[in-house]
Protein backbone atom coordinates (compact mmCIF):
# COMPACT_ATOMS: atom_id res chain seq x y z
CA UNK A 1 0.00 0.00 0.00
CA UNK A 2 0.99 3.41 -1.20
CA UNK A 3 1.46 6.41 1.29
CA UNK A 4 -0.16 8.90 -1.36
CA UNK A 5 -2.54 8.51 -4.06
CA UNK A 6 -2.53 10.82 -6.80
CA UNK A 7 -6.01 11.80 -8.45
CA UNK A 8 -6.06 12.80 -12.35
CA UNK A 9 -9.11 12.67 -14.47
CA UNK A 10 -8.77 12.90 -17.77
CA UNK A 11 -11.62 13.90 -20.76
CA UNK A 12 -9.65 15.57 -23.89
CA UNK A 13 -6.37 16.87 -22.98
CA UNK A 14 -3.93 17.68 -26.08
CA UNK A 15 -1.79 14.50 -25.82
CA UNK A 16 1.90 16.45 -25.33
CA UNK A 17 -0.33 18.31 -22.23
CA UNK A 18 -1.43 14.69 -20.77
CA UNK A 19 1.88 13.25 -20.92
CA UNK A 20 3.49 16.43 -19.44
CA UNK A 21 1.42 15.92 -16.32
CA UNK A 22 1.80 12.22 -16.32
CA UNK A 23 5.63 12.44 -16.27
CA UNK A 24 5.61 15.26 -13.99
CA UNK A 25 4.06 12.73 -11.14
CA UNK A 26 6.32 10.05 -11.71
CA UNK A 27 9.14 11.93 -11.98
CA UNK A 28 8.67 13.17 -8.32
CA UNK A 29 11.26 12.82 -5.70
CA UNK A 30 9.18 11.18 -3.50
CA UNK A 31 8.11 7.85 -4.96
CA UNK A 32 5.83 6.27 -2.26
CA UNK A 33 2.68 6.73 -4.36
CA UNK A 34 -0.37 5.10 -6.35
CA UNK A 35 -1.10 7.17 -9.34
CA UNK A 36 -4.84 6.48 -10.12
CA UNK A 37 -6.05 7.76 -13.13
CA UNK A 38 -9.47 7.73 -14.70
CA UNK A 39 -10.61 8.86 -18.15
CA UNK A 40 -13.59 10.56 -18.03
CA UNK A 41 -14.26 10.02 -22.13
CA UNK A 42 -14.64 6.31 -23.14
CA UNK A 43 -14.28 7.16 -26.72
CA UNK A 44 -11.01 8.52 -26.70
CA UNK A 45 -8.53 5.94 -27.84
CA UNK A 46 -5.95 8.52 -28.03
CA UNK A 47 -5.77 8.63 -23.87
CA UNK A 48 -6.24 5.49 -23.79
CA UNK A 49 -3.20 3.91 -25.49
CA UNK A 50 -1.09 7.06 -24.37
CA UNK A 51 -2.18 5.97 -20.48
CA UNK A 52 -1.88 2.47 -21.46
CA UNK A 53 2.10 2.51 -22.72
CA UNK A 54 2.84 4.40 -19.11
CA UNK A 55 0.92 1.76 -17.20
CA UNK A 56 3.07 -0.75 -18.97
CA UNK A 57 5.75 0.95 -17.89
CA UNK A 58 4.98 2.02 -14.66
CA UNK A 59 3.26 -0.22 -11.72
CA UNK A 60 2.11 2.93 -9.54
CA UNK A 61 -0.16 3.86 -12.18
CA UNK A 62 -4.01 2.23 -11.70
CA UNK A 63 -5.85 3.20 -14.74
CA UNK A 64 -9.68 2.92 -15.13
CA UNK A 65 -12.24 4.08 -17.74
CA UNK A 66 -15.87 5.52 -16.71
CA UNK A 67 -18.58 3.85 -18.94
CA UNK A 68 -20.14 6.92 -19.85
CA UNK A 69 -18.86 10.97 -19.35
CA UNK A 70 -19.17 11.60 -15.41
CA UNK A 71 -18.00 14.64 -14.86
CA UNK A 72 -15.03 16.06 -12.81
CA UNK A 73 -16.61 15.35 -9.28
CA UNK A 74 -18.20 12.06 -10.03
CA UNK A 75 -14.89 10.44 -11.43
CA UNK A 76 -12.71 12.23 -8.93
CA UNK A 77 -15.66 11.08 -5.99
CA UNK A 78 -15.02 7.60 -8.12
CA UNK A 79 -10.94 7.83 -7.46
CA UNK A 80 -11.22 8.21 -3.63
CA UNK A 81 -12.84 5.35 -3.32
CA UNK A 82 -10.08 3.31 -5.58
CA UNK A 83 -7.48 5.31 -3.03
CA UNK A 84 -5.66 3.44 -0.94
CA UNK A 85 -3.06 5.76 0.62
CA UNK A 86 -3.13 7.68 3.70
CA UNK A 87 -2.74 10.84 1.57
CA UNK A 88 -4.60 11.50 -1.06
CA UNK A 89 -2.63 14.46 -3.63
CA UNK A 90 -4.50 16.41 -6.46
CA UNK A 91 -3.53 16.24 -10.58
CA UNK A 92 -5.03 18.05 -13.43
CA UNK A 93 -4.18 16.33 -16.78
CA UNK A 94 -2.81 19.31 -17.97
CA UNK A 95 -0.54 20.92 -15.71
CA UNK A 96 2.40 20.13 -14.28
CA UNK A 97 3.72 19.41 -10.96
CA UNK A 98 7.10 20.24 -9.49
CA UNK A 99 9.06 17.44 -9.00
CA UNK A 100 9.61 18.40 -5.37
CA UNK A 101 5.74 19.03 -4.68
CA UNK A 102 4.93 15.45 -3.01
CA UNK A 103 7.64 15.56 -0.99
CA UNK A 104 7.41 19.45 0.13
CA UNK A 105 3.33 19.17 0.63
CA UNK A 106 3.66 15.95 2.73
CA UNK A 107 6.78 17.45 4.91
CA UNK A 108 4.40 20.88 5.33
CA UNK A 109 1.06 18.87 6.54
CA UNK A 110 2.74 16.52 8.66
CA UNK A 111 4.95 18.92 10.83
CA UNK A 112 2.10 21.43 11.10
CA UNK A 113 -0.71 19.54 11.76
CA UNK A 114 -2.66 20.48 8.89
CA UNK A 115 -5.44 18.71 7.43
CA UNK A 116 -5.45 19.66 3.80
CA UNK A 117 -2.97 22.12 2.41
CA UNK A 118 -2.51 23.98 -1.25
CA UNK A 119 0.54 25.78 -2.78
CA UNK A 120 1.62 28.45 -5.09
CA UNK A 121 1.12 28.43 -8.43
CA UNK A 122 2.63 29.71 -11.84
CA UNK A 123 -0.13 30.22 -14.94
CA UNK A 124 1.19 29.11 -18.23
CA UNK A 125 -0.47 29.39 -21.34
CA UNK A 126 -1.50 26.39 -23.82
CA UNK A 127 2.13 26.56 -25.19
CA UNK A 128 3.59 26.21 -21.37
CA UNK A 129 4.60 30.04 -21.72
CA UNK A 130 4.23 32.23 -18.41
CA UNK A 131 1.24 34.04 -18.04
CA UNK A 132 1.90 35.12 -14.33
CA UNK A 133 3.02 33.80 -11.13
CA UNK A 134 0.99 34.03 -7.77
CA UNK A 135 3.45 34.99 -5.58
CA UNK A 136 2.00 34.28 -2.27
CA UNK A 137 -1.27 32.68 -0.84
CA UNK A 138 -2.36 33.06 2.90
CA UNK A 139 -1.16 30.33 5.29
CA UNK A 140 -1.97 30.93 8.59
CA UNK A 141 -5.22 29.46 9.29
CA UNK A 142 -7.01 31.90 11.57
CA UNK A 143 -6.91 34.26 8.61
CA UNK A 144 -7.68 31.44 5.71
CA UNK A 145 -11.23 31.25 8.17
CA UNK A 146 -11.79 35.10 7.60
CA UNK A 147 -10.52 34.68 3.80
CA UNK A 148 -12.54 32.17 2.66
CA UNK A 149 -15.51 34.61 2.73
CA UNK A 150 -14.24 36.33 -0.06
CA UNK A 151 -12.67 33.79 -2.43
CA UNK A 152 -11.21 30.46 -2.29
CA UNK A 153 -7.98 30.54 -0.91
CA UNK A 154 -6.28 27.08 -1.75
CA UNK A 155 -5.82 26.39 -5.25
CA UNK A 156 -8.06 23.04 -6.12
CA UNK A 157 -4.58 21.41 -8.65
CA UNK A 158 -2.85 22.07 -5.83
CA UNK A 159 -4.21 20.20 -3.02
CA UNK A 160 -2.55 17.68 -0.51
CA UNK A 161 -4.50 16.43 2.20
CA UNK A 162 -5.53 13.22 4.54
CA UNK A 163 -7.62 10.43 2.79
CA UNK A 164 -10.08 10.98 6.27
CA UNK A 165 -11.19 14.59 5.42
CA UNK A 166 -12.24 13.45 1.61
CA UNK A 167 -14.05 10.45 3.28
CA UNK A 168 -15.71 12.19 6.18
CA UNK A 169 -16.78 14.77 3.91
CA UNK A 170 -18.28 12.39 1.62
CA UNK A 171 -15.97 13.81 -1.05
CA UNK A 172 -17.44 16.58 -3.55
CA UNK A 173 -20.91 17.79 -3.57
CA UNK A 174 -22.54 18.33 -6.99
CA UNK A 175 -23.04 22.05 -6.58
CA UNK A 176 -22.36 23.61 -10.06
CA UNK A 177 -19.41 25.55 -10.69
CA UNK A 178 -17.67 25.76 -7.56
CA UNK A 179 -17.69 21.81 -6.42
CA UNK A 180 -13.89 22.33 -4.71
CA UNK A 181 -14.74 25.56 -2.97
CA UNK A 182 -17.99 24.13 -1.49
CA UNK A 183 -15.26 21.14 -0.06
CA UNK A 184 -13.13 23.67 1.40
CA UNK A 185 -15.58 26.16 3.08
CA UNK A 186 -17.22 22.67 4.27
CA UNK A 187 -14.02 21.17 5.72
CA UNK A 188 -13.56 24.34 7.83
CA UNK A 189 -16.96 24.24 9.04
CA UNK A 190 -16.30 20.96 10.44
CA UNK A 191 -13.47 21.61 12.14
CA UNK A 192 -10.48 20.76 9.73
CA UNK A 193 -7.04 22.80 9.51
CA UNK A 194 -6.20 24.21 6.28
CA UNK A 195 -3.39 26.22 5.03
CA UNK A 196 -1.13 26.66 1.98
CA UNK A 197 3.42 25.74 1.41
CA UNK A 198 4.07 29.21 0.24
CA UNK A 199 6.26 27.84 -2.59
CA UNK A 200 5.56 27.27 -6.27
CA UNK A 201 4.49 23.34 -6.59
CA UNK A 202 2.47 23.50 -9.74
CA UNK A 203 2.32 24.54 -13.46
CA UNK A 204 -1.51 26.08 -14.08
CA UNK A 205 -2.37 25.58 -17.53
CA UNK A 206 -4.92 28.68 -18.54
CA UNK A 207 -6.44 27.49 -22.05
CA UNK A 208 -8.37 29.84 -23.96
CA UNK A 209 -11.33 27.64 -23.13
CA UNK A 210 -10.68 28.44 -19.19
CA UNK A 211 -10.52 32.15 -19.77
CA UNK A 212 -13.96 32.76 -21.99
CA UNK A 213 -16.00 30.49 -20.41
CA UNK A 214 -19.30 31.41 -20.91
CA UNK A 215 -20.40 30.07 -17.04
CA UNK A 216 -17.96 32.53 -14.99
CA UNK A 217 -20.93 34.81 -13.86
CA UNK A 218 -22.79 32.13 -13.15
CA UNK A 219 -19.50 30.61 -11.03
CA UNK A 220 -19.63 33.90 -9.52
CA UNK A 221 -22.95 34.13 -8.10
CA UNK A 222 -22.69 30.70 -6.42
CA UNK A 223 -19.58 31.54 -4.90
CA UNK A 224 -21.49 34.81 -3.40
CA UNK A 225 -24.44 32.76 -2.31
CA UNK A 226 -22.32 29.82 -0.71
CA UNK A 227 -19.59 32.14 0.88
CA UNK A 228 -23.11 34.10 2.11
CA UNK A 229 -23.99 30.90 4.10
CA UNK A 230 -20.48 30.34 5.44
CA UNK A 231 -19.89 33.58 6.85
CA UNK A 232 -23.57 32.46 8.95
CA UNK A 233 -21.59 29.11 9.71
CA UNK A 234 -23.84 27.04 7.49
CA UNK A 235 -23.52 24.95 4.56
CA UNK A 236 -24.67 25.59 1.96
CA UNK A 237 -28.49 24.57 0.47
CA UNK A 238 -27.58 23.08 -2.77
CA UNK A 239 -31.00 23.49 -4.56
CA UNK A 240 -31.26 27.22 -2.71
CA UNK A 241 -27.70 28.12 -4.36
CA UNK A 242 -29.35 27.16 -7.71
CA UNK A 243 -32.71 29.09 -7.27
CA UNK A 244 -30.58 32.14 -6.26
CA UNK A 245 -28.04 31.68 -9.70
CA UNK A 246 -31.04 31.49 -11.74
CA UNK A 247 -32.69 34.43 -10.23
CA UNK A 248 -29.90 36.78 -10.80
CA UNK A 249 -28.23 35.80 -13.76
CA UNK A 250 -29.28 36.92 -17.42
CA UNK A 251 -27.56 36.88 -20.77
CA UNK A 252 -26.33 40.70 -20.50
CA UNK A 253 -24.72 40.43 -17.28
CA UNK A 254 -22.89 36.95 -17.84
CA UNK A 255 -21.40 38.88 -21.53
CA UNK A 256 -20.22 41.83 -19.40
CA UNK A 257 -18.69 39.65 -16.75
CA UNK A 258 -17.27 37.66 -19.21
CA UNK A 259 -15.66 40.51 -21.04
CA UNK A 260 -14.31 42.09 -17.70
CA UNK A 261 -12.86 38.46 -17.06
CA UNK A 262 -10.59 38.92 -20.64
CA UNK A 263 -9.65 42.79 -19.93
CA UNK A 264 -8.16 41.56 -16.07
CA UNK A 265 -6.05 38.81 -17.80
CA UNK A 266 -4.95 40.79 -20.03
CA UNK A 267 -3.40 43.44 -16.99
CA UNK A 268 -2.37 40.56 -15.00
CA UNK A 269 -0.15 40.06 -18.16
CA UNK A 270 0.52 43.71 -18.24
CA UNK A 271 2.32 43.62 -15.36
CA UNK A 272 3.91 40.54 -15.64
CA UNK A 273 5.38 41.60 -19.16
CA UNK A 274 6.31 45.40 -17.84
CA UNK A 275 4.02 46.82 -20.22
CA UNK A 276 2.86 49.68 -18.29
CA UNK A 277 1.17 51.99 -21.43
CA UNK A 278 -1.20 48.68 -22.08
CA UNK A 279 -1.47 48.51 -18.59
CA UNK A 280 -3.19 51.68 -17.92
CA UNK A 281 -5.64 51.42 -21.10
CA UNK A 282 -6.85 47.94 -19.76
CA UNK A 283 -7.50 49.36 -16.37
CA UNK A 284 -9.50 51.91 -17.49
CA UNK A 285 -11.60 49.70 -19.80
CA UNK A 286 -12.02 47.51 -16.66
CA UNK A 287 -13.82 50.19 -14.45
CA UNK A 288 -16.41 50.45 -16.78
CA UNK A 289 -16.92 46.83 -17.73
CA UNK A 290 -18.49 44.87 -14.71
CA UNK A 291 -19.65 45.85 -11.53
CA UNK A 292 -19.88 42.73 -10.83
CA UNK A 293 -16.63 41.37 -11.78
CA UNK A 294 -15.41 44.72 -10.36
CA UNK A 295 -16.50 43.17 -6.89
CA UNK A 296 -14.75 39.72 -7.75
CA UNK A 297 -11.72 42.12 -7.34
CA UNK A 298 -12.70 43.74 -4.27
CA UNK A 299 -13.11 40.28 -2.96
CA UNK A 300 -9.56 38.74 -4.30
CA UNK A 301 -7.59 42.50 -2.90
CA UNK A 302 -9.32 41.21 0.25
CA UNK A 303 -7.63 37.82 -0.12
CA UNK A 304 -4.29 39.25 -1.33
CA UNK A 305 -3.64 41.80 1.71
CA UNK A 306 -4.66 38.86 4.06
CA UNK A 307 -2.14 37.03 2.53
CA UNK A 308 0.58 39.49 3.34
């Protein structure tokens, strides 16, 4: 038996992206681990031989193959219950892991007494070039309480946590949009210890797909209604958070959002590439976009100076 599993569902990855991720779990340091993988797509015999030749290779790896498409928290519910280690550690088929992030995550949760931790993060583009780099998330876990209220605060690729807190929770609710945040505000609520290893343990790959999706408002407004709920120390009414999405989101508001959501990566990328003429036009064009998305901002400064 394997001290850590390693989660990855996979649907239709680019191939290069899926075997990026693959190798950049089994070329961690630390090599006690299961890597369970499960292909959300039955049809795609591209993932399947690809998974199938590193299997061959490569006893850690337990590959399975849903019978019909799932879903990200159905297959990854699926994968806890194929876990077998003590630890269970979070993959995305399309990032990519530092090869020290087992080994660093494990070392941080253990000696701290944490429950279920996340990490840093650098956003690369489909190509693997750098978008930007968070350079610090909050840690201490007095303030992640307060945090969470605004945003969530550890990074779903990059979590690390105890097999116990996925099982006692039951593992991920099927509350659209915002399945992993629901997890975390609900871990919190019943007692667990979260925090963050303020160092970079993950490649975040931001396709174009990721960036103009057409359900961020409606991400959005669950987030406000569940957050809502958890600043009352309740949990969230699944079929409540729905009825309140539906009766405050329209077509005009989700385009503006969505538009707002473009304009902000775009001066996140400013910044990161110096370019401080672009910089200004972009801000300006982002004050009269969304006042919506304008208080998704509010809510992430809130995060960021709790961070400091």
């Amino acid at each position: 038996m394997a001290t850590v599993s390693v989660l990855m569902a996979t649907y239709k990855e680019e191939k290069q992206q899926l075997s990026q991720a693959i190798e950049s779990i089994l070329n961690q340091t630390y090599q006690d681990f299961e890597f369970i993988i499960i292909l959300d797509n039955p049809k795609n015999e591209e993932h399947i031989k690809l998974i199938e030749d590193y299997k061959e290779n490569d006893p850690r790896i337990i590959f399975s193959i849903n019978e019909e498409n799932m879903g990200l928290s159905k297959t990854l519910n699926k994968a806890i219950t194929l876990a077998t280690g003590e630890y269970i550690c979070r993959m995305d088929a399309d990032d990519i892991s530092e090869p020290y992030r087992i080994s660093e995550q494990l070392k941080y949760l253990k000696e701290n007494h944490y429950d279920l931790v996340g990490g840093l993060s650098t956003m690369i583009d489909e190509d693997g070039g750098v978008i930007y780099k968070i350079k610090s998330v909050p840690t201490d876990f007095s303030k992640i309480k307060k945090l969470l209220r605004y945003n969530q605060v550890i990074s779903h690729p990059t979590w690390f946590g105890k097999k116990g807190v996925f099982e006692e929770l039951n593992g991920y609710r099927l509350i659209p949009l915002c399945e992993d945040y629901d997890f975390t505000l609900r871990a919190v609520l019943k007692g667990f210890r979260i925090s963050n290893l303020n160092k970079n343990v993950l490649n975040y790959r931001m396709t174009k797909g990721s960036i103009s999706r057409s359900n961020l408002f409606d991400q959005y407004l669950f987030q406000c209604y569940i957050t809502k709920q958890y600043s009352k120390g309740k949990i969230a009414d699944i079929r409540e958070a729905i009825s309140f999405v539906n009766n405050h989101s329209d077509k005009k508001k989700r385009q503006r959002y969505l538009a707002a959501n473009e304009i902000f990566n775009n001066v996140l990328k400013n910044i990161q590439e110096k370019k401080y003429c672009k910089l200004v036009v972009n801000c300006v064009k982002l004050i009269f976009s969304s006042k919506y998305y304008l208080n998704k901002i509010y809510r992430l400064y809130r995060v960021s100076k709790g961070a400091n």
